[in-house]
C-alpha atoms as a PDB file:
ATOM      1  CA  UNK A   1      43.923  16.108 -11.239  1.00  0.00           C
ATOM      2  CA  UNK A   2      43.862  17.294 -14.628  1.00  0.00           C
ATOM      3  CA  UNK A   3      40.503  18.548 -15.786  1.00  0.00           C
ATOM      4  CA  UNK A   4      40.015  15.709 -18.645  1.00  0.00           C
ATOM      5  CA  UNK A   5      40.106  13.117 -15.542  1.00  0.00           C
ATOM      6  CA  UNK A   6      37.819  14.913 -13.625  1.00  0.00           C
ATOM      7  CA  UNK A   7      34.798  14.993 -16.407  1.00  0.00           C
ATOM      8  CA  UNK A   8      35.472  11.585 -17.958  1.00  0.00           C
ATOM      9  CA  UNK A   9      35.312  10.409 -13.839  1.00  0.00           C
ATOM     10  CA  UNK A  10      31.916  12.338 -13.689  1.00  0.00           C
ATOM     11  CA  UNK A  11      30.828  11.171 -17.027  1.00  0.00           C
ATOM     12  CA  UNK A  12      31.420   7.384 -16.159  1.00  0.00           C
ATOM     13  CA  UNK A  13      29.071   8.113 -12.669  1.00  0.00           C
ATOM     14  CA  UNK A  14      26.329   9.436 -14.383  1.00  0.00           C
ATOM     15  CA  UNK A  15      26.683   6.383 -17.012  1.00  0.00           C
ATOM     16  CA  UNK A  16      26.848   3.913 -14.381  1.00  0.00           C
ATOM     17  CA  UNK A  17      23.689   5.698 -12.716  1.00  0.00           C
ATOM     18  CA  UNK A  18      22.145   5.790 -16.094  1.00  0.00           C
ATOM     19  CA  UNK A  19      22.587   2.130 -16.187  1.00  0.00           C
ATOM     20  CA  UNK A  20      21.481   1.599 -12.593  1.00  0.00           C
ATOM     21  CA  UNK A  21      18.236   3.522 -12.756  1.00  0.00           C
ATOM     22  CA  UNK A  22      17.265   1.739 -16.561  1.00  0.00           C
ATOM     23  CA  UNK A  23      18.279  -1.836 -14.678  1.00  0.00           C
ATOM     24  CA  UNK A  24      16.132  -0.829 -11.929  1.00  0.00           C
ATOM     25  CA  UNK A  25      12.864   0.398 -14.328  1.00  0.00           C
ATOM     26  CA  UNK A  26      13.389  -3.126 -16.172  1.00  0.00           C
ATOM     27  CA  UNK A  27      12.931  -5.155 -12.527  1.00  0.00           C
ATOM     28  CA  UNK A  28       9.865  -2.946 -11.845  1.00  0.00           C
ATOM     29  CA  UNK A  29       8.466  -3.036 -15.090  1.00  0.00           C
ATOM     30  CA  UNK A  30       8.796  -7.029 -14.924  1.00  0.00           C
ATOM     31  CA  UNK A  31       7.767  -6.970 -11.640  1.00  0.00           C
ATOM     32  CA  UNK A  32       4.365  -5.581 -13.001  1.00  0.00           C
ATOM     33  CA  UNK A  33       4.396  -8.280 -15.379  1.00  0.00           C
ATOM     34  CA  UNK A  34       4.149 -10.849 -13.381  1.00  0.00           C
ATOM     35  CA  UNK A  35       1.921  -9.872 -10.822  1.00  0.00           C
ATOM     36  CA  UNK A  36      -0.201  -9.020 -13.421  1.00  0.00           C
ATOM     37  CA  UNK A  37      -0.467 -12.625 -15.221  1.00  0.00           C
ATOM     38  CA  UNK A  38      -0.589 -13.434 -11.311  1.00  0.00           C
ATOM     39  CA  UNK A  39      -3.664 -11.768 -10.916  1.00  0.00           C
ATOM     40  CA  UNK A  40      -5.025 -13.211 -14.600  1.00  0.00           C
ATOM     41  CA  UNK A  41      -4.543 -16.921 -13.502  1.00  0.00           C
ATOM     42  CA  UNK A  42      -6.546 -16.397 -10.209  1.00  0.00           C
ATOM     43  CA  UNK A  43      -9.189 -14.600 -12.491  1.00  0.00           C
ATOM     44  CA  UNK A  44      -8.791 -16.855 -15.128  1.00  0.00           C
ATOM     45  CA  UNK A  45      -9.942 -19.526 -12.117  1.00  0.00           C
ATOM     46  CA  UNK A  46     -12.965 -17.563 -11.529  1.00  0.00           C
ATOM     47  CA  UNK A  47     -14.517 -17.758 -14.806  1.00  0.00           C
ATOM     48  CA  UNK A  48     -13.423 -21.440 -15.125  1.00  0.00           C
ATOM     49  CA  UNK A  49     -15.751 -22.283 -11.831  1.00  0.00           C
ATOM     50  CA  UNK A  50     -18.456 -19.838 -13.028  1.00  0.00           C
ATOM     51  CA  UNK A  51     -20.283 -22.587 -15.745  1.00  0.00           C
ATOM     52  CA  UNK A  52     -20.512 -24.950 -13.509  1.00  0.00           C
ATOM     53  CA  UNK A  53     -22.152 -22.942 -10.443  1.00  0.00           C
ATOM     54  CA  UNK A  54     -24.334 -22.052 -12.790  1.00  0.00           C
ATOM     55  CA  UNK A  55     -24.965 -25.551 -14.498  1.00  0.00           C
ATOM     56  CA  UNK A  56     -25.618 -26.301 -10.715  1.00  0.00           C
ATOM     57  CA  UNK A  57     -28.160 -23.811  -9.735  1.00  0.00           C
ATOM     58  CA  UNK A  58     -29.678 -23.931 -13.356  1.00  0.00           C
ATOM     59  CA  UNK A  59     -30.751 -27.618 -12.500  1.00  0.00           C
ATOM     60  CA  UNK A  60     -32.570 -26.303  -9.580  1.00  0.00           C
ATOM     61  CA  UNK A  61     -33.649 -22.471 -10.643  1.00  0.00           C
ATOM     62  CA  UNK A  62     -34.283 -23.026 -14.392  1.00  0.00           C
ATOM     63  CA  UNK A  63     -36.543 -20.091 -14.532  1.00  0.00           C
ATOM     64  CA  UNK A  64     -33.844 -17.657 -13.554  1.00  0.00           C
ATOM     65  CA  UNK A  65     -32.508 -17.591 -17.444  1.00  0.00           C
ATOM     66  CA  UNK A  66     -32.308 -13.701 -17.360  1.00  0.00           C
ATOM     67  CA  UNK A  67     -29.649 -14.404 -14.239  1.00  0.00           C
ATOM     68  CA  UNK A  68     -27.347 -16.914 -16.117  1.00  0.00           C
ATOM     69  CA  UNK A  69     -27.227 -14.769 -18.857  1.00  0.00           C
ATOM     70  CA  UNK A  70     -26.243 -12.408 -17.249  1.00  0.00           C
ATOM     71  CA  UNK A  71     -23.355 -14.285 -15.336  1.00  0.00           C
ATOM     72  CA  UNK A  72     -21.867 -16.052 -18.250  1.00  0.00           C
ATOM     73  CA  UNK A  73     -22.145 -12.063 -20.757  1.00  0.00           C
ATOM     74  CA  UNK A  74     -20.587 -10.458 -17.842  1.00  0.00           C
ATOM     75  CA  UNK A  75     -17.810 -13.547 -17.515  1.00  0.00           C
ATOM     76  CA  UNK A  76     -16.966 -13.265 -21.446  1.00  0.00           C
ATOM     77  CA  UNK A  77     -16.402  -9.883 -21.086  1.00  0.00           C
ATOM     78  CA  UNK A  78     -14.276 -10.129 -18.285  1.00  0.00           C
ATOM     79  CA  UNK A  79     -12.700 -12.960 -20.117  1.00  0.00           C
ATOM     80  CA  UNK A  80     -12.070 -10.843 -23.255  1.00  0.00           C
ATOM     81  CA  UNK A  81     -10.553  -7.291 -20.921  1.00  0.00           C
ATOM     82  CA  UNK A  82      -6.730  -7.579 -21.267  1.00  0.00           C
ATOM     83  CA  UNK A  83      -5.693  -4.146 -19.355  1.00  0.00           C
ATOM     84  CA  UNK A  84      -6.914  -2.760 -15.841  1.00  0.00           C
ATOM     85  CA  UNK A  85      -9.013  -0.508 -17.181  1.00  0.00           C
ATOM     86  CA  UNK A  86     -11.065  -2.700 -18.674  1.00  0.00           C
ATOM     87  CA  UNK A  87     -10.682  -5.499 -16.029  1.00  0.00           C
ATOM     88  CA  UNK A  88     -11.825  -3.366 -13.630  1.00  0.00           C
ATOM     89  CA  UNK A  89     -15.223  -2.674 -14.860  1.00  0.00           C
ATOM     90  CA  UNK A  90     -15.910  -5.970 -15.886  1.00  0.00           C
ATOM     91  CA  UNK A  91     -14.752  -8.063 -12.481  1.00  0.00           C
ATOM     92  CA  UNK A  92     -17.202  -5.450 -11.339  1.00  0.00           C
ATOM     93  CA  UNK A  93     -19.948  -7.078 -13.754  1.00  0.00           C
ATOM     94  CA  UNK A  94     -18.599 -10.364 -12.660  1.00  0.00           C
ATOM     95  CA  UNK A  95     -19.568  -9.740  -9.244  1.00  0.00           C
ATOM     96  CA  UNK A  96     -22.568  -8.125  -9.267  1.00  0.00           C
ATOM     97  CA  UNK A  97     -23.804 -10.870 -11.313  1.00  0.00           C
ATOM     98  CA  UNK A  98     -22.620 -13.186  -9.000  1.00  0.00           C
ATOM     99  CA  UNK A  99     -24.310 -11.833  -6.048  1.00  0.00           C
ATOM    100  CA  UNK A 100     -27.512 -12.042  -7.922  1.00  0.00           C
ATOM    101  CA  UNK A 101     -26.874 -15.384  -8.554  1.00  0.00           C
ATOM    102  CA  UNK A 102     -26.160 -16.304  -5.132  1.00  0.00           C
ATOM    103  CA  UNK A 103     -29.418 -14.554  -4.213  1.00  0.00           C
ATOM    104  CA  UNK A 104     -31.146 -16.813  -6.481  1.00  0.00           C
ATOM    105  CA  UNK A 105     -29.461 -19.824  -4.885  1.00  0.00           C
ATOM    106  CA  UNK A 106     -30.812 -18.752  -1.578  1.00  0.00           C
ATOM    107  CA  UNK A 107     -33.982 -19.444  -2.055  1.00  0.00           C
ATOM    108  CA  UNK A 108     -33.224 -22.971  -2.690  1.00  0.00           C
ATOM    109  CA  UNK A 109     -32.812 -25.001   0.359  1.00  0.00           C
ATOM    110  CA  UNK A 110     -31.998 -28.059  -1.864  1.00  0.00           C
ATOM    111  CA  UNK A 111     -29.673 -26.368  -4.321  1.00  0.00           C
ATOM    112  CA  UNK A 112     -28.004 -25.133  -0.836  1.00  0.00           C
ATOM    113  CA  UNK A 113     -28.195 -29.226   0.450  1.00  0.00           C
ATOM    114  CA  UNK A 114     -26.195 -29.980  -2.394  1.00  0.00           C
ATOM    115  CA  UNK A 115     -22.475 -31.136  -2.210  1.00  0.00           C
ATOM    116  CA  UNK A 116     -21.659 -29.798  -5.737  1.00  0.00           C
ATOM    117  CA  UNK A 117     -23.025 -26.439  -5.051  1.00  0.00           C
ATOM    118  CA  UNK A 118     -20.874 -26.270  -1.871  1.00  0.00           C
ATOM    119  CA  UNK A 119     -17.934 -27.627  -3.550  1.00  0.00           C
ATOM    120  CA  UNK A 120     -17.792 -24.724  -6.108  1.00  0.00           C
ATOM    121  CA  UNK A 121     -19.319 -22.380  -3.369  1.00  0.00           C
ATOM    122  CA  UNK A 122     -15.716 -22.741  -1.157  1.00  0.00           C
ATOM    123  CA  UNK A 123     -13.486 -23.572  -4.470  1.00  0.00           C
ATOM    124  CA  UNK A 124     -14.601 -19.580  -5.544  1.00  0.00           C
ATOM    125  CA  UNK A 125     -14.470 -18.461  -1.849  1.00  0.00           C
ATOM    126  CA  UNK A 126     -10.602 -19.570  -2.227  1.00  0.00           C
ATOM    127  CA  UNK A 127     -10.335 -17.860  -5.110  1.00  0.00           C
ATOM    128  CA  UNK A 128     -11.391 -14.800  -4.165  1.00  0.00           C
ATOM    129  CA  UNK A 129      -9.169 -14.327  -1.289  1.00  0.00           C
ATOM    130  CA  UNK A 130      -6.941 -15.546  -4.177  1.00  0.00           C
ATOM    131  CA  UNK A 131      -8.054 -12.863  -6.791  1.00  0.00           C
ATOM    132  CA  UNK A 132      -7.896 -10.359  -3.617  1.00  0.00           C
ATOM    133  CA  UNK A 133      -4.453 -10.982  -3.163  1.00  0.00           C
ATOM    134  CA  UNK A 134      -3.288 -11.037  -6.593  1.00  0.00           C
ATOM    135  CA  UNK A 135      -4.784  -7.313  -7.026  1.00  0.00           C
ATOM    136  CA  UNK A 136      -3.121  -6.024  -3.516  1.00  0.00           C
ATOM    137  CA  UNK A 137       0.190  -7.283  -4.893  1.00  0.00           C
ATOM    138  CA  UNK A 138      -0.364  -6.127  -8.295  1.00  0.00           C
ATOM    139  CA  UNK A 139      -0.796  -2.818  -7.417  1.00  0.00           C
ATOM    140  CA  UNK A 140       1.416  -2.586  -5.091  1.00  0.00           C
ATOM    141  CA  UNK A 141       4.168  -3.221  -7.392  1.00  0.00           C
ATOM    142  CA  UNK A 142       2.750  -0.624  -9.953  1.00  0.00           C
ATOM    143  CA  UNK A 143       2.742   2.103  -7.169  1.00  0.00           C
ATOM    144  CA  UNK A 144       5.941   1.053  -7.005  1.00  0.00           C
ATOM    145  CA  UNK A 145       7.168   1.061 -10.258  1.00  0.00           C
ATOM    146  CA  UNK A 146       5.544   4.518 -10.575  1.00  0.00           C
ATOM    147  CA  UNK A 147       7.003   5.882  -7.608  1.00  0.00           C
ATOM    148  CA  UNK A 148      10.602   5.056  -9.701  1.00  0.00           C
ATOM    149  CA  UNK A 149       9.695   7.077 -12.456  1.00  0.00           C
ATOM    150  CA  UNK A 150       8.033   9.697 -10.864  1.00  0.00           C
ATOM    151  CA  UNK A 151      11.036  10.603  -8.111  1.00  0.00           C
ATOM    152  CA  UNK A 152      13.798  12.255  -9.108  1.00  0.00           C
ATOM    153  CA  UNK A 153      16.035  11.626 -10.790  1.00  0.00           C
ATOM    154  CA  UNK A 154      13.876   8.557 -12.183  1.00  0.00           C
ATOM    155  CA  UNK A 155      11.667  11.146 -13.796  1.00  0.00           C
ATOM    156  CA  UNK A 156      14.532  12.532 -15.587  1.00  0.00           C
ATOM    157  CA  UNK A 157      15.443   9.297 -17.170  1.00  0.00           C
ATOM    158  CA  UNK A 158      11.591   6.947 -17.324  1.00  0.00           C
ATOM    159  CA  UNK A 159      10.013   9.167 -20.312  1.00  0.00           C
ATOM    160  CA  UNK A 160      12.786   8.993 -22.776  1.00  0.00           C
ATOM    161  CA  UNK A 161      13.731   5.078 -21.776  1.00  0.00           C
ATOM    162  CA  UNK A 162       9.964   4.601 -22.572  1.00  0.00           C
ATOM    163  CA  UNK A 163       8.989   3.566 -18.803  1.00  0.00           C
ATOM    164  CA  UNK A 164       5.160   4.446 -17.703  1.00  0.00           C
ATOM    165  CA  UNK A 165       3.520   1.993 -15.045  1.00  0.00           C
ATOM    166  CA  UNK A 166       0.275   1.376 -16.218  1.00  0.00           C
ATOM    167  CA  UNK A 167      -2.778   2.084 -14.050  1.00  0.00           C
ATOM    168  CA  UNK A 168      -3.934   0.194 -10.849  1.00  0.00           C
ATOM    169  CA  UNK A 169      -6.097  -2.391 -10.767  1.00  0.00           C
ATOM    170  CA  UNK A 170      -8.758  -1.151  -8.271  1.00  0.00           C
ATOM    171  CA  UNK A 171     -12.547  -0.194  -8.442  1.00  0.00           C
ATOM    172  CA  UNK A 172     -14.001   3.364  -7.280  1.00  0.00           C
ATOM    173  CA  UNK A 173     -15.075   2.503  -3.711  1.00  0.00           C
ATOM    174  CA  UNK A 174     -18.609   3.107  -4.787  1.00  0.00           C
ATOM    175  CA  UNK A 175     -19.272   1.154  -7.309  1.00  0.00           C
ATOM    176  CA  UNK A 176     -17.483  -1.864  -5.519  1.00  0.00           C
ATOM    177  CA  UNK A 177     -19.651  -5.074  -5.376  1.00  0.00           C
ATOM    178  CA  UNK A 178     -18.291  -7.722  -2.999  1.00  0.00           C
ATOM    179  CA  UNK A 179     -19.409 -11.483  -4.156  1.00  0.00           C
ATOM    180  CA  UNK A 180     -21.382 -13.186  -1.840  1.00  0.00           C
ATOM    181  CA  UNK A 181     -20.080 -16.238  -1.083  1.00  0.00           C
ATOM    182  CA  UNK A 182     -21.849 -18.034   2.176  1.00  0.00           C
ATOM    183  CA  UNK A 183     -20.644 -21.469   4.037  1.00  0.00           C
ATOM    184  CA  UNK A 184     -23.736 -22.950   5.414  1.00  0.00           C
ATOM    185  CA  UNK A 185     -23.164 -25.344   7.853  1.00  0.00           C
ATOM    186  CA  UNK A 186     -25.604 -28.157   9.022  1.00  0.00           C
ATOM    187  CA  UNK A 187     -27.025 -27.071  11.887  1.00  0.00           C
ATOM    188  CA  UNK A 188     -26.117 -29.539  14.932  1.00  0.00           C
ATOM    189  CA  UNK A 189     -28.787 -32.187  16.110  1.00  0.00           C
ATOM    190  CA  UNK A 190     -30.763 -31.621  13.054  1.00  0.00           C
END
């Protein structure tokens, strides 16, 4: 083989790689994408239910206005956070502030009793196995996206293209606030 074949034969495999590692940062990178407006709708859900929960146990726990304040600041915030970063800190907000709300709600046997609360009590327990999800997937598809331009010969190839995951979407384990979310059930005979 003549030497001219031989490097325009080498030269066409390392386009075609070129080619197959930029195709392959575009599906991750879109990938990312959509998990991450994923993850948005199911926390876009959240803040939708959050008014009326507290409408609900307003009607019952009026006094508590330093709690709904609370709740509905730390739900425009989270509202307004476009990035993980951000999110992060404020979903944290959201649910501290929704534990404390729940605690408030506790000490109302009739605010417990009624079928509203309970409603939007299970409607955001689905949604945060929803929002839990959504943020498992999501960054799982980042870690993989980063682990493409961050192995070789992805490295090589992901700076110049302009290819950087962005960060995860995960709190420090000890700042992590779980919402409280309880079923009560009617107890049987009663």
């Amino acid at each position: 083989m003549a030497p001219g074949t031989i490097a325009l034969a080498v030269l066409a495999v390392l386009g075609l790689a070129v080619v197959a590692l930029y195709n392959r940062f575009v599906r991750s990178r879109n990938r990312v994408e959509a998990a991450w407006s994923d993850l948005d709708v199911q926390l876009e859900r959240r803040h939708d239910l959050i008014p009326s929960l507290v409408e609900v146990v307003r009607g019952y726990a009026g006094h508590e206005r330093a709690t709904f304040d609370a709740v509905l600041t730390a739900r425009s915030t989270g509202m307004a956070a476009r990035d993980p970063e951000a999110l992060t800190g404020a979903e944290e907000q959201v649910a501290a502030t929704m534990t404390r709300l729940m605690y408030v709600a506790e000490a109302y046997p009739e605010l417990k009793a009624d079928a509203r609360f309970r409603d939007l009590q299970i409607e955001l327990g689905a949604t945060e196995n929803k929002i839990a999800f959504s943020r498992q997937l999501y960054n799982d598809v980042v870690t993989s996206y980063a682990n493409a331009t961050q192995s070789f010969p992805g490295l090589l190839l992901a700076g110049p293209l302009g290819f950087s995951p962005p960060a995860l979407f995960a709190a420090d384990a000890p700042e992590r606030i779980a919402v409280a979310v309880t079923f009560d059930t009617p107890e049987q005979g009663a």
